[in-house]
PDB file of N, CA and C in Angstrom:
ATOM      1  N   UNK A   1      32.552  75.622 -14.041  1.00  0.00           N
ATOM      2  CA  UNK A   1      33.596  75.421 -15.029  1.00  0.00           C
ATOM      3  C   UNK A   1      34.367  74.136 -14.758  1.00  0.00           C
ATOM      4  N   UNK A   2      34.484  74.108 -13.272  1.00  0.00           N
ATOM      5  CA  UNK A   2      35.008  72.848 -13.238  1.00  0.00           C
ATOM      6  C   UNK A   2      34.926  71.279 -13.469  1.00  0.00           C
ATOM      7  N   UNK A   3      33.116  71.497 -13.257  1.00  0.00           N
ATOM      8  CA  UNK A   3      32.730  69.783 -13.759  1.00  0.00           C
ATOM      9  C   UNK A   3      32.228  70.029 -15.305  1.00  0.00           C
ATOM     10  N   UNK A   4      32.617  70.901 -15.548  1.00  0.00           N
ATOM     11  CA  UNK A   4      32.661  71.109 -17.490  1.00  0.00           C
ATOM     12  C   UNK A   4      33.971  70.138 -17.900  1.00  0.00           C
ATOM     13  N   UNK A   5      35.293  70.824 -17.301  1.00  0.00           N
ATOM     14  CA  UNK A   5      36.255  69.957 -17.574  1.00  0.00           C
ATOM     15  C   UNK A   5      36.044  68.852 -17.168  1.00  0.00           C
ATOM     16  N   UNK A   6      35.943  68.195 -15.855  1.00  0.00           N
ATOM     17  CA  UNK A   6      35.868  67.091 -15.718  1.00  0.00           C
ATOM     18  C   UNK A   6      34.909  65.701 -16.544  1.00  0.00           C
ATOM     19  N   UNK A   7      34.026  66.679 -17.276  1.00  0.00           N
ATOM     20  CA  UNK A   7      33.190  65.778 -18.057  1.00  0.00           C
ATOM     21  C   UNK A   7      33.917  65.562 -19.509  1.00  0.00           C
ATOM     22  N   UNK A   8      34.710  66.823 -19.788  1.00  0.00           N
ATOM     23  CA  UNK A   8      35.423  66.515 -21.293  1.00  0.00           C
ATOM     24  C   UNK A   8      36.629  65.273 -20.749  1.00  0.00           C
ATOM     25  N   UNK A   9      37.152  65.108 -19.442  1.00  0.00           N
ATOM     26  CA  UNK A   9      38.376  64.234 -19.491  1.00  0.00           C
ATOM     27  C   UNK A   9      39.191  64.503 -18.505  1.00  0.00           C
ATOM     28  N   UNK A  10      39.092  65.890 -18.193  1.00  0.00           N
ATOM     29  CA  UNK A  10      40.261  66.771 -17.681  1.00  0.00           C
ATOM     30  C   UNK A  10      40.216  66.232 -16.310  1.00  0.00           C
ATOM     31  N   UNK A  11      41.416  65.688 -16.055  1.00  0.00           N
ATOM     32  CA  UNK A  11      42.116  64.496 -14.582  1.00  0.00           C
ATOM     33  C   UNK A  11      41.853  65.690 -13.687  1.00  0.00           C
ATOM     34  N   UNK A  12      41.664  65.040 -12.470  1.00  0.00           N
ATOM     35  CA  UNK A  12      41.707  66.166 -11.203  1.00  0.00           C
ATOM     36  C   UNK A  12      43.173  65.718 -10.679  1.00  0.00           C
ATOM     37  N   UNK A  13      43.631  66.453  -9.529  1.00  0.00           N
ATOM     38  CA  UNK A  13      45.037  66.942  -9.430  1.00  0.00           C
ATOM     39  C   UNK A  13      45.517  65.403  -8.825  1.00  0.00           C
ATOM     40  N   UNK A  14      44.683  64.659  -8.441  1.00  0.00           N
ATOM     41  CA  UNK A  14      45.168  63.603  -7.091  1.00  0.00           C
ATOM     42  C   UNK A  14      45.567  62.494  -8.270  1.00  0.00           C
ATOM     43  N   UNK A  15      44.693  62.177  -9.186  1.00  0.00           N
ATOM     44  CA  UNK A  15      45.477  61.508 -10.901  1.00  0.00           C
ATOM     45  C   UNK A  15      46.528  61.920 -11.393  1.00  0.00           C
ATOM     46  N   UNK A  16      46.787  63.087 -11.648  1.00  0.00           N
ATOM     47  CA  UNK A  16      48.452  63.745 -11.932  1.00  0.00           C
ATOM     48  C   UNK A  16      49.335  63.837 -11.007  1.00  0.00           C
ATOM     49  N   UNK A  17      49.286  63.620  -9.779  1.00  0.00           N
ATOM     50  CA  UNK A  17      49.923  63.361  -8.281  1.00  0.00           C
ATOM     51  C   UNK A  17      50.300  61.771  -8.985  1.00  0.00           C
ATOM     52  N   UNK A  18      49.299  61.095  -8.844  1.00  0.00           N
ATOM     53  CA  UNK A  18      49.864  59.280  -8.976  1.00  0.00           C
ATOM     54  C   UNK A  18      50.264  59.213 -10.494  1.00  0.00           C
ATOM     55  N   UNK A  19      49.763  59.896 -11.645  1.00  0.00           N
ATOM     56  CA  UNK A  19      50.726  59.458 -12.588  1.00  0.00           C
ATOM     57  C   UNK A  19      52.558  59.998 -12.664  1.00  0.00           C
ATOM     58  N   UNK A  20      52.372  61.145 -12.039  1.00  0.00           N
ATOM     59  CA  UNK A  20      53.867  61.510 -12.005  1.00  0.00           C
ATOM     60  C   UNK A  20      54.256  60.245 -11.016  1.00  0.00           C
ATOM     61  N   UNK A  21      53.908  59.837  -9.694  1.00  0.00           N
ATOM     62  CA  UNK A  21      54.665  59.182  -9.025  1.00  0.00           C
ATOM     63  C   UNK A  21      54.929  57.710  -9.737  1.00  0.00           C
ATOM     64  N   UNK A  22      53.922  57.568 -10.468  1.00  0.00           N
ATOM     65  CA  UNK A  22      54.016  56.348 -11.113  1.00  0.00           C
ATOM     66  C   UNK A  22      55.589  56.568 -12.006  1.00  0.00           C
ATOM     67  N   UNK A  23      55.131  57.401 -12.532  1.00  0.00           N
ATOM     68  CA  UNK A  23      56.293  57.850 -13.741  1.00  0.00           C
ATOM     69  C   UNK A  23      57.552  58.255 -13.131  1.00  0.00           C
ATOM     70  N   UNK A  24      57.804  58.766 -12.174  1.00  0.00           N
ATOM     71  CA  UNK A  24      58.978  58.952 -11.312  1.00  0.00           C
ATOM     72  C   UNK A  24      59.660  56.930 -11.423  1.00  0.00           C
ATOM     73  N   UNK A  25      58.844  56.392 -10.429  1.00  0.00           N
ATOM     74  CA  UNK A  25      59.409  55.122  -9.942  1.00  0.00           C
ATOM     75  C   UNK A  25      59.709  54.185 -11.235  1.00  0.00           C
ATOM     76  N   UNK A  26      58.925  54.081 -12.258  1.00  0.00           N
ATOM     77  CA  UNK A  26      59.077  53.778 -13.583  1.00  0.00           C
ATOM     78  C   UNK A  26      60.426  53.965 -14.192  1.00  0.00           C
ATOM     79  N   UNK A  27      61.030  55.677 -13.982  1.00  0.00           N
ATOM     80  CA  UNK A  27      61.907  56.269 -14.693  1.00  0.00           C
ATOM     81  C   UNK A  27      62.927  55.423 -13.582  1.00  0.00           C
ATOM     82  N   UNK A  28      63.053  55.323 -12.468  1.00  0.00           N
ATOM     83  CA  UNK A  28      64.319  55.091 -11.906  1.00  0.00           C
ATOM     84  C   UNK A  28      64.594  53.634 -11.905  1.00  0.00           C
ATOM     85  N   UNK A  29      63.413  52.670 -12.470  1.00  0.00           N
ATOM     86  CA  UNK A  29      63.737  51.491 -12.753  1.00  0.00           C
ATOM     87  C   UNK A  29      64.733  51.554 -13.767  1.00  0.00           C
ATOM     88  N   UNK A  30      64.219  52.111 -14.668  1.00  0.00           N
ATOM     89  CA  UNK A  30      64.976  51.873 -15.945  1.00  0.00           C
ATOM     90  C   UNK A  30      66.402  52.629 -15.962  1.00  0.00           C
ATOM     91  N   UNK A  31      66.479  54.073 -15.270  1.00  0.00           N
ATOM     92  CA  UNK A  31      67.983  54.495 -14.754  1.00  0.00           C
ATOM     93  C   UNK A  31      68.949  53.610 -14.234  1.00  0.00           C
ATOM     94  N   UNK A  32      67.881  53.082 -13.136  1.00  0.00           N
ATOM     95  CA  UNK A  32      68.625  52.251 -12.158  1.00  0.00           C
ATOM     96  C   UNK A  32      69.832  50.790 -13.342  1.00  0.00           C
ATOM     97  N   UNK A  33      68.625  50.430 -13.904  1.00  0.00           N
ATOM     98  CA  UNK A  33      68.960  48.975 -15.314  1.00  0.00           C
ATOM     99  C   UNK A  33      69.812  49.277 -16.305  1.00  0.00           C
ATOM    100  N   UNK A  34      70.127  50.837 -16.693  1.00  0.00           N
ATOM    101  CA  UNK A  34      71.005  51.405 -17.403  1.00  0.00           C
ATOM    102  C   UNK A  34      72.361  51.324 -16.959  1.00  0.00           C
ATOM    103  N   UNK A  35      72.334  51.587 -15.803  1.00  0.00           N
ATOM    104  CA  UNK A  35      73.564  52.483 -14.650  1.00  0.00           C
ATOM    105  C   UNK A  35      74.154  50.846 -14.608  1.00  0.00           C
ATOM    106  N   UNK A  36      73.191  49.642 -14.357  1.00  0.00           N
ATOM    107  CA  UNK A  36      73.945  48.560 -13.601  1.00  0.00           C
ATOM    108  C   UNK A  36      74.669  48.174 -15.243  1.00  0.00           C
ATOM    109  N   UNK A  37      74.138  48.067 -16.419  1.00  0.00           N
ATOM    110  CA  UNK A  37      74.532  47.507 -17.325  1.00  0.00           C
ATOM    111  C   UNK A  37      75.610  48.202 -18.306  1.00  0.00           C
ATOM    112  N   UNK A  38      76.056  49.815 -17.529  1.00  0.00           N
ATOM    113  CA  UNK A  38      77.291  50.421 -18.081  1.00  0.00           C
ATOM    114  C   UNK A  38      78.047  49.879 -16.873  1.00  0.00           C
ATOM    115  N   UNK A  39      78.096  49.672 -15.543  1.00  0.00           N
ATOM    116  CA  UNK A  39      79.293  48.996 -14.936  1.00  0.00           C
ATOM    117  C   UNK A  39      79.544  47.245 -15.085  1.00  0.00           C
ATOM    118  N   UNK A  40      78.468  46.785 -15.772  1.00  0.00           N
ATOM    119  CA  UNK A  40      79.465  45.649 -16.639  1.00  0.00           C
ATOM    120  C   UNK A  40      79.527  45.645 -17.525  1.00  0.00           C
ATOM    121  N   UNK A  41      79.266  46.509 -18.656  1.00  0.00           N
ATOM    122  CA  UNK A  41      80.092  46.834 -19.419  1.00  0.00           C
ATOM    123  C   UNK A  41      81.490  46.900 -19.448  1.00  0.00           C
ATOM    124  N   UNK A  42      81.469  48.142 -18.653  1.00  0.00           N
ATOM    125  CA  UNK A  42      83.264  48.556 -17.904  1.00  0.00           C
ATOM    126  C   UNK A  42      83.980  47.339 -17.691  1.00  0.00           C
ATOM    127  N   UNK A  43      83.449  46.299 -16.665  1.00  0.00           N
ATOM    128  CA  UNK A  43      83.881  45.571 -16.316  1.00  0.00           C
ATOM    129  C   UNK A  43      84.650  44.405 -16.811  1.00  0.00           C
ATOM    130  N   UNK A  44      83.329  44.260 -18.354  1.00  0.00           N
ATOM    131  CA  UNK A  44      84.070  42.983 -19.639  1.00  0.00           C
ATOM    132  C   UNK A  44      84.885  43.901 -20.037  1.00  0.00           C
ATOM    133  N   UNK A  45      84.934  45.017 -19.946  1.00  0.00           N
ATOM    134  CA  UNK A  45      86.081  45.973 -21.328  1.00  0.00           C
ATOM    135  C   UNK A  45      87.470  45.381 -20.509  1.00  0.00           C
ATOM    136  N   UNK A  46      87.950  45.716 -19.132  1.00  0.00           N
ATOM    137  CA  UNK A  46      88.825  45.823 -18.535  1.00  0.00           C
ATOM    138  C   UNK A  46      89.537  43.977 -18.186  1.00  0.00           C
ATOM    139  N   UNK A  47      87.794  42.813 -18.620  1.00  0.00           N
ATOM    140  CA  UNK A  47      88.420  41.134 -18.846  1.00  0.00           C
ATOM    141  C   UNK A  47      89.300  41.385 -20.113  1.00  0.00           C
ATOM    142  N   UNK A  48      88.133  41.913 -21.187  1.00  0.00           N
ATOM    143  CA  UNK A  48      89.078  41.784 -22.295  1.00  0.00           C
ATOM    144  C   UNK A  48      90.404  42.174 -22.382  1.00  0.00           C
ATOM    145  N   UNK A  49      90.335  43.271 -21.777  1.00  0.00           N
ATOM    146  CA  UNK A  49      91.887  43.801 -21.732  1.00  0.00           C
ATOM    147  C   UNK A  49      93.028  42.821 -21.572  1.00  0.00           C
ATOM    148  N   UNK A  50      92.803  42.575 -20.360  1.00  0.00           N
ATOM    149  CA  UNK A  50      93.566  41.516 -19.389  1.00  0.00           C
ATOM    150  C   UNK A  50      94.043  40.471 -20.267  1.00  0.00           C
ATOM    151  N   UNK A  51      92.834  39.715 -20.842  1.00  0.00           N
ATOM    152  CA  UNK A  51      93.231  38.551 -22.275  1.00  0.00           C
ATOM    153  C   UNK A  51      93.943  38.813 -23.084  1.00  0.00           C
ATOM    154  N   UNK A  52      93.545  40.322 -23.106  1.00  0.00           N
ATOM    155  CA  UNK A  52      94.614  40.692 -24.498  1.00  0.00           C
ATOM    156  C   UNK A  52      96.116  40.690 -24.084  1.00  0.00           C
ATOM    157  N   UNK A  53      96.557  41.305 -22.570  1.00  0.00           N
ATOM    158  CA  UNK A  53      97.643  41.318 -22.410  1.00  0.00           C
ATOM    159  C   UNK A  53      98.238  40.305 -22.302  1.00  0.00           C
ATOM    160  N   UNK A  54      97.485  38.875 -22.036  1.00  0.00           N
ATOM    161  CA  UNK A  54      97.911  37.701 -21.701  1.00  0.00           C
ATOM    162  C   UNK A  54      98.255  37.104 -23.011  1.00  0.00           C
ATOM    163  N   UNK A  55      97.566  37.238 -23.691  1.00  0.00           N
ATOM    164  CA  UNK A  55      98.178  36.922 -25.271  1.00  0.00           C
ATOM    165  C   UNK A  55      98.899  37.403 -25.961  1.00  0.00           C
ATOM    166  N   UNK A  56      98.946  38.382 -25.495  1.00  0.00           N
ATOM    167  CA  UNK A  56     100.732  39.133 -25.921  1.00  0.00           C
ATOM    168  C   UNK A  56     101.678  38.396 -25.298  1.00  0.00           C
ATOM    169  N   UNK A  57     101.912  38.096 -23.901  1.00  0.00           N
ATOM    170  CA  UNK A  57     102.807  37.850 -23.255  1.00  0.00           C
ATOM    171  C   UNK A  57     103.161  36.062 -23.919  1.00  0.00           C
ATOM    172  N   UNK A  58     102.025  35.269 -24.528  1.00  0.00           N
ATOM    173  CA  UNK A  58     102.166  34.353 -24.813  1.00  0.00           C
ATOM    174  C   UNK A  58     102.448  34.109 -26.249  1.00  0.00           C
ATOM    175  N   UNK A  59     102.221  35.267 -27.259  1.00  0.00           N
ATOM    176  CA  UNK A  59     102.686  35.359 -28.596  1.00  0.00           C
ATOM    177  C   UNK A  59     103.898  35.869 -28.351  1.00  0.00           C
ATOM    178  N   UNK A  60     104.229  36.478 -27.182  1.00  0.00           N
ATOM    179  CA  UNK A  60     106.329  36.631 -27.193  1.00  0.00           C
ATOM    180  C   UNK A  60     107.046  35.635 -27.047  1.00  0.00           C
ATOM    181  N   UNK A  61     106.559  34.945 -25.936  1.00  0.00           N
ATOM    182  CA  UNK A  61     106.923  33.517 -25.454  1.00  0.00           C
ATOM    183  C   UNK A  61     107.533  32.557 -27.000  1.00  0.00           C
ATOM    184  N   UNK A  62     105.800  32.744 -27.649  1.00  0.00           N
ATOM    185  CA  UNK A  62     106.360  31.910 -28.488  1.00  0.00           C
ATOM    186  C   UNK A  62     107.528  32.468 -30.094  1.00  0.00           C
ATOM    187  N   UNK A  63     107.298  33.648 -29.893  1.00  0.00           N
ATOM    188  CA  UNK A  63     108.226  34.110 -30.647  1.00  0.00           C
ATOM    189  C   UNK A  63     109.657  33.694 -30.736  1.00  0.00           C
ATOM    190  N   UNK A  64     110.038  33.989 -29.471  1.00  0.00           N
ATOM    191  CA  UNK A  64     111.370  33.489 -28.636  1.00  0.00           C
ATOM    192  C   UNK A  64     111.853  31.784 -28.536  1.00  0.00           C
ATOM    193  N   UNK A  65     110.693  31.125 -28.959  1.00  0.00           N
ATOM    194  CA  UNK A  65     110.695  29.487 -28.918  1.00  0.00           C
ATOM    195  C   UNK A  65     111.752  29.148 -30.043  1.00  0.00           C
ATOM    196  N   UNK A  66     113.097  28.721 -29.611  1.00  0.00           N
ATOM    197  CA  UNK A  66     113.842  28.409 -30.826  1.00  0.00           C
ATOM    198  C   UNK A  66     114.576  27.149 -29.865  1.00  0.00           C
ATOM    199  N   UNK A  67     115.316  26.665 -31.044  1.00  0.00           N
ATOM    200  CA  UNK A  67     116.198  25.100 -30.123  1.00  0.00           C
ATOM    201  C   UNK A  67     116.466  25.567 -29.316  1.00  0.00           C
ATOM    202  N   UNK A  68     117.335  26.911 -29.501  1.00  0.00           N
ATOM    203  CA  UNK A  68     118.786  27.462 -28.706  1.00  0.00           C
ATOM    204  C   UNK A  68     117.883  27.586 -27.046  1.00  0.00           C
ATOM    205  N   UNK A  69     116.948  28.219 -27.228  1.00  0.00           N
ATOM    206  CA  UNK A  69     116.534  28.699 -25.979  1.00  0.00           C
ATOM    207  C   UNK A  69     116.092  27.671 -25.133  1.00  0.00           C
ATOM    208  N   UNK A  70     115.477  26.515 -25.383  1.00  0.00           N
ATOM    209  CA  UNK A  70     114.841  25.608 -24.855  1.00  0.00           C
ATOM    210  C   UNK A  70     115.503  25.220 -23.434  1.00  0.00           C
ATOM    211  N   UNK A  71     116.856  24.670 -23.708  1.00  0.00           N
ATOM    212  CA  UNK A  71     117.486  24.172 -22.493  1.00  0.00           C
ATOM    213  C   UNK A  71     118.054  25.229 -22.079  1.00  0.00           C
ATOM    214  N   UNK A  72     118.342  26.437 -22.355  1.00  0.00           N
ATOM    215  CA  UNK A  72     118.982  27.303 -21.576  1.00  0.00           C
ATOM    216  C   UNK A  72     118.516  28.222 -20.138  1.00  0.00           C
ATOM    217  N   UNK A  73     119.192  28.081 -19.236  1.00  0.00           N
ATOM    218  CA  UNK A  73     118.332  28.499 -18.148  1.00  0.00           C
ATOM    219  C   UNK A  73     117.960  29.943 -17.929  1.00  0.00           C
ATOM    220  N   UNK A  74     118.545  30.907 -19.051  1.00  0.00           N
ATOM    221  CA  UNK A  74     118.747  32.001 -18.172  1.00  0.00           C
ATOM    222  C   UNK A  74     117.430  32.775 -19.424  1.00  0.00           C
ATOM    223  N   UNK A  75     116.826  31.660 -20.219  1.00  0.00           N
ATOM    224  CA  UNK A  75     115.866  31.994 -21.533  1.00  0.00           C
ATOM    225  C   UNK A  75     114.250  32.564 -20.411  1.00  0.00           C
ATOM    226  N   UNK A  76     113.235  33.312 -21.182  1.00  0.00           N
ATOM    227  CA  UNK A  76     112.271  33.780 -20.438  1.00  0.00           C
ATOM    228  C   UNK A  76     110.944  32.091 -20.851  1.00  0.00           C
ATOM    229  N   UNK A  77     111.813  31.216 -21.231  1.00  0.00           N
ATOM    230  CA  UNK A  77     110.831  30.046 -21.016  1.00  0.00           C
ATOM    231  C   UNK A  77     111.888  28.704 -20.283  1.00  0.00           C
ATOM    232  N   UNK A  78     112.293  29.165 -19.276  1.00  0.00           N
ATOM    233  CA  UNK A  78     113.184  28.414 -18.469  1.00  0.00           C
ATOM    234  C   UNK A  78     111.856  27.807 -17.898  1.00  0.00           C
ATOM    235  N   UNK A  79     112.341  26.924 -16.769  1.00  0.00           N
ATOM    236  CA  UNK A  79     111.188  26.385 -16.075  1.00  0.00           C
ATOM    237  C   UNK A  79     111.486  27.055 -14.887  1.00  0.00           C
ATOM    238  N   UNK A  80     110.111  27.636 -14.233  1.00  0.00           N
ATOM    239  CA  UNK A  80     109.840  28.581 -13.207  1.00  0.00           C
ATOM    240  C   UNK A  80     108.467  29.074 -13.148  1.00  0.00           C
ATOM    241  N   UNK A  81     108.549  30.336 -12.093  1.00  0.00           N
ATOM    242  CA  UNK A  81     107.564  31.111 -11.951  1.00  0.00           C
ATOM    243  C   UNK A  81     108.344  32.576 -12.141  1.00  0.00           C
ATOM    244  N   UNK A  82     107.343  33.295 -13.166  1.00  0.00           N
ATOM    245  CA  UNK A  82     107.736  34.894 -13.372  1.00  0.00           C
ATOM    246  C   UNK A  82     106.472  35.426 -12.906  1.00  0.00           C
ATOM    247  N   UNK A  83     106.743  36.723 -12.681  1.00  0.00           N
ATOM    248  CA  UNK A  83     105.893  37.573 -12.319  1.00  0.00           C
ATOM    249  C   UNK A  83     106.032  38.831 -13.158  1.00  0.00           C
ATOM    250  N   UNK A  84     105.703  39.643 -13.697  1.00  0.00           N
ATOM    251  CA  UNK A  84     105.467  40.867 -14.867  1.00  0.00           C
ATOM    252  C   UNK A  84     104.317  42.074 -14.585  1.00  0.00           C
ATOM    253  N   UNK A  85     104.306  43.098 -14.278  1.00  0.00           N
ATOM    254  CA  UNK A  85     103.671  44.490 -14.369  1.00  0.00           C
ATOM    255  C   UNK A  85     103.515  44.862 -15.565  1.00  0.00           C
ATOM    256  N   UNK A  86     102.153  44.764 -16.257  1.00  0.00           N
ATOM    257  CA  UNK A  86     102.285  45.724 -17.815  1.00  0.00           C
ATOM    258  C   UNK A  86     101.051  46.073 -17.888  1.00  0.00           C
ATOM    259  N   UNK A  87     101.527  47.915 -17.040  1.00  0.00           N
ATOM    260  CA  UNK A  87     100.513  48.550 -16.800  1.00  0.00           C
ATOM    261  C   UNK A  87      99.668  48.562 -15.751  1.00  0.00           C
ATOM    262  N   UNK A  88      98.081  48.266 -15.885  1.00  0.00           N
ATOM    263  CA  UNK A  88      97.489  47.927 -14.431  1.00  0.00           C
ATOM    264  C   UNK A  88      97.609  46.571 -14.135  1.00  0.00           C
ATOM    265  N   UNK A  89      97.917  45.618 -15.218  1.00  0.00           N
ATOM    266  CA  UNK A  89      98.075  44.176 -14.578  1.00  0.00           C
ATOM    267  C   UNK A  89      99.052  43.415 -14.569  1.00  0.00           C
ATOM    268  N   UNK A  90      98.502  42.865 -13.355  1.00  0.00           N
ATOM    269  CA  UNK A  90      99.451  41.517 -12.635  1.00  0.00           C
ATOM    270  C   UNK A  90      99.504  40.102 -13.154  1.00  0.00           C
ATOM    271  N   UNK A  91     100.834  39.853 -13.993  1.00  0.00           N
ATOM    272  CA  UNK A  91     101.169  38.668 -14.584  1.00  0.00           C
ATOM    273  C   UNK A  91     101.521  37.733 -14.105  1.00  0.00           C
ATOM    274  N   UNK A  92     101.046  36.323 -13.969  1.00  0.00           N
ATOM    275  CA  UNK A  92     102.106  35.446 -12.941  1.00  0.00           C
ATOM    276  C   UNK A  92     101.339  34.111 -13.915  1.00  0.00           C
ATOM    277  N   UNK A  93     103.057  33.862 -14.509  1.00  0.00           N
ATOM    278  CA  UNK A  93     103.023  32.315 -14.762  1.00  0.00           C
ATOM    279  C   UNK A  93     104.504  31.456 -14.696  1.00  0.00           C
ATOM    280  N   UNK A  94     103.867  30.581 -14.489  1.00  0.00           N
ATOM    281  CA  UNK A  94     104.683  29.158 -13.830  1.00  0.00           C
ATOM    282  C   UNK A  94     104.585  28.389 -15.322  1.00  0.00           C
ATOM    283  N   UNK A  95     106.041  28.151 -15.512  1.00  0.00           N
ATOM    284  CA  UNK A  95     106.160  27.348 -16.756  1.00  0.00           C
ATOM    285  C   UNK A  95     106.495  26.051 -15.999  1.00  0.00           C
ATOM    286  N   UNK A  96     106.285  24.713 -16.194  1.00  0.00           N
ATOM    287  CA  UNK A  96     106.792  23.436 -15.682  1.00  0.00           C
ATOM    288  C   UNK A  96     106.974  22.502 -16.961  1.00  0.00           C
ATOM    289  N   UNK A  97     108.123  21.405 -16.738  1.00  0.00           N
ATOM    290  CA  UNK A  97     108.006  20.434 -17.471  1.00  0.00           C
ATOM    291  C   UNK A  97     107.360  19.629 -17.491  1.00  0.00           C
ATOM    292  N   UNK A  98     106.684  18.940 -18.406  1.00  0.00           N
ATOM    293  CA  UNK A  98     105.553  17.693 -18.650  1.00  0.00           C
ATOM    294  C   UNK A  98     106.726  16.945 -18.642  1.00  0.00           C
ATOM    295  N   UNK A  99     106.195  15.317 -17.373  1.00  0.00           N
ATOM    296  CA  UNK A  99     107.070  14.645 -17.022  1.00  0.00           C
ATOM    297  C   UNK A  99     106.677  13.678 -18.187  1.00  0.00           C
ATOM    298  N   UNK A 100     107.990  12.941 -18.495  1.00  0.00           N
ATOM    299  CA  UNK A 100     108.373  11.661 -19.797  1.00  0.00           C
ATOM    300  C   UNK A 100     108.482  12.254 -20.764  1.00  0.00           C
ATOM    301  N   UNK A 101     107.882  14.049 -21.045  1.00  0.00           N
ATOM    302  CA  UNK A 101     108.166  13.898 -22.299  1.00  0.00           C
ATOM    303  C   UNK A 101     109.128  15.220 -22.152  1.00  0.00           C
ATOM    304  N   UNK A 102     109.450  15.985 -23.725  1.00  0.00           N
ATOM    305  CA  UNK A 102     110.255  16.922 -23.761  1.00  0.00           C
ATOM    306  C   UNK A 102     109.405  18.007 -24.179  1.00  0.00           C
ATOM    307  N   UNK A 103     108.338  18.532 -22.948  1.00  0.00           N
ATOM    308  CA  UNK A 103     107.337  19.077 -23.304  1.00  0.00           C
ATOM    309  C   UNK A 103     107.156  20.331 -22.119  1.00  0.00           C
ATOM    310  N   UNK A 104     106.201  21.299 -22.249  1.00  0.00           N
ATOM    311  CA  UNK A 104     106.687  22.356 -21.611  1.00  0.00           C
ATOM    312  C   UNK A 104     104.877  22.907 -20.971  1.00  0.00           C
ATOM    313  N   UNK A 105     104.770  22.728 -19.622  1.00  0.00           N
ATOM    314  CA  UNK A 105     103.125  23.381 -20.067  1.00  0.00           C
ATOM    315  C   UNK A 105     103.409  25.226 -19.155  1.00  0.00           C
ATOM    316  N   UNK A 106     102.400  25.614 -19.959  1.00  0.00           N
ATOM    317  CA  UNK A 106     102.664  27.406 -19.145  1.00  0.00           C
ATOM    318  C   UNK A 106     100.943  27.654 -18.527  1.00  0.00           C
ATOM    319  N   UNK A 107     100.833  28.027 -17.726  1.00  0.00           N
ATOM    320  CA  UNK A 107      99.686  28.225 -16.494  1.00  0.00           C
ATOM    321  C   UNK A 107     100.561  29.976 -16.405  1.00  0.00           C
ATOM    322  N   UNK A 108      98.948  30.587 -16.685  1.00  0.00           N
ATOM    323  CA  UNK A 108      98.681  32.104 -16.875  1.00  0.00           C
ATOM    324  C   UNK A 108      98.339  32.671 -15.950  1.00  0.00           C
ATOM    325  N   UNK A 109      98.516  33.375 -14.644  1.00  0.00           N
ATOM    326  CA  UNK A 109      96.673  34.130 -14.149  1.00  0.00           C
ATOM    327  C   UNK A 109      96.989  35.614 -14.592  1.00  0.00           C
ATOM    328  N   UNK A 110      95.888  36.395 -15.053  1.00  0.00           N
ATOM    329  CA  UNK A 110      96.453  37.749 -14.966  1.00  0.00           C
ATOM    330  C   UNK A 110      95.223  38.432 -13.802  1.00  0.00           C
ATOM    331  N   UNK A 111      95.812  39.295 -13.010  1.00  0.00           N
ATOM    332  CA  UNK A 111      95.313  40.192 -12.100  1.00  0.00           C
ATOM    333  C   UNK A 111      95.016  41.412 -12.696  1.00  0.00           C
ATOM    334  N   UNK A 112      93.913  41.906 -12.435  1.00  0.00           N
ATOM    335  CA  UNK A 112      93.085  43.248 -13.220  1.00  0.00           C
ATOM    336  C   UNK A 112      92.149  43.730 -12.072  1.00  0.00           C
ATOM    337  N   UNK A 113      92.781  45.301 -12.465  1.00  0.00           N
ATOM    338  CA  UNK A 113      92.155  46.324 -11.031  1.00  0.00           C
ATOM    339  C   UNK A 113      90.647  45.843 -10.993  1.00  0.00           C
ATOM    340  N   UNK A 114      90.471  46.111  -9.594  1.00  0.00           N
ATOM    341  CA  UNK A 114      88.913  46.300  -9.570  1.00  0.00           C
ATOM    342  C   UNK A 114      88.435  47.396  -9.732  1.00  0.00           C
ATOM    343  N   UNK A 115      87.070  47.402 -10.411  1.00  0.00           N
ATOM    344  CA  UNK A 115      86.253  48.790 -10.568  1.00  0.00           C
ATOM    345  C   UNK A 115      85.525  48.821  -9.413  1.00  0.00           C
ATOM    346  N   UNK A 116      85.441  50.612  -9.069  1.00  0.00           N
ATOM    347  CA  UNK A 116      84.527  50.715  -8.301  1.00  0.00           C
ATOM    348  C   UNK A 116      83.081  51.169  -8.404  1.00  0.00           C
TER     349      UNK A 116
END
């Protein structure tokens, strides 16, 4: 009975041994390529974030941009360095004057948790 099957096709056991193993190592490539490309995923979600908060902080800025505030020291676009918490991230910018003119430049970094 047995070399009946084997003549219609029917694999002996040591072929279904190596195609599963084949198919095992196969499957965990592609797990493996899944798994890495949802943690950067995560990872741009949590840049974008960060940008976004930074552009808030810089569409207030400019909200607040009026004569009155310009020279006043005690305005949130004085010349300095602030630092700000909103939420998980860390804000830090340094506003300075552009020398000769009556000009203002602002330097951003924002700090964003690491994933693990």
């Amino acid at each position: 009975m047995l070399k009946n099957l084997q003549k219609e096709g029917f694999a002996s056991i040591v072929e279904v041994i190596v195609t599963a193993v084949i198919f095992v190592i196969a499957s965990f490539g592609i797990f493996a390529t899944i798994s890495n490309m949802r943690m950067h995923g995560a990872e741009s979600t949590v840049k974008l974030e960060a940008t976004y908060v930074g552009k808030g902080i810089i569409d207030q800025l400019m909200r607040e941009l009026t004569a009155n505030v310009w020279h006043s020291p005690t305005s949130n676009l004085a010349v300095g360095t602030y630092n700000r918490m909103e939420g998980n991230y860390m804000i830090n910018y340094v506003i300075s004057d552009v020398s000769g003119l009556n000009l203002r430049k602002l330097v951003m970094n924002v700090t964003f948790p690491d994933l693990l």
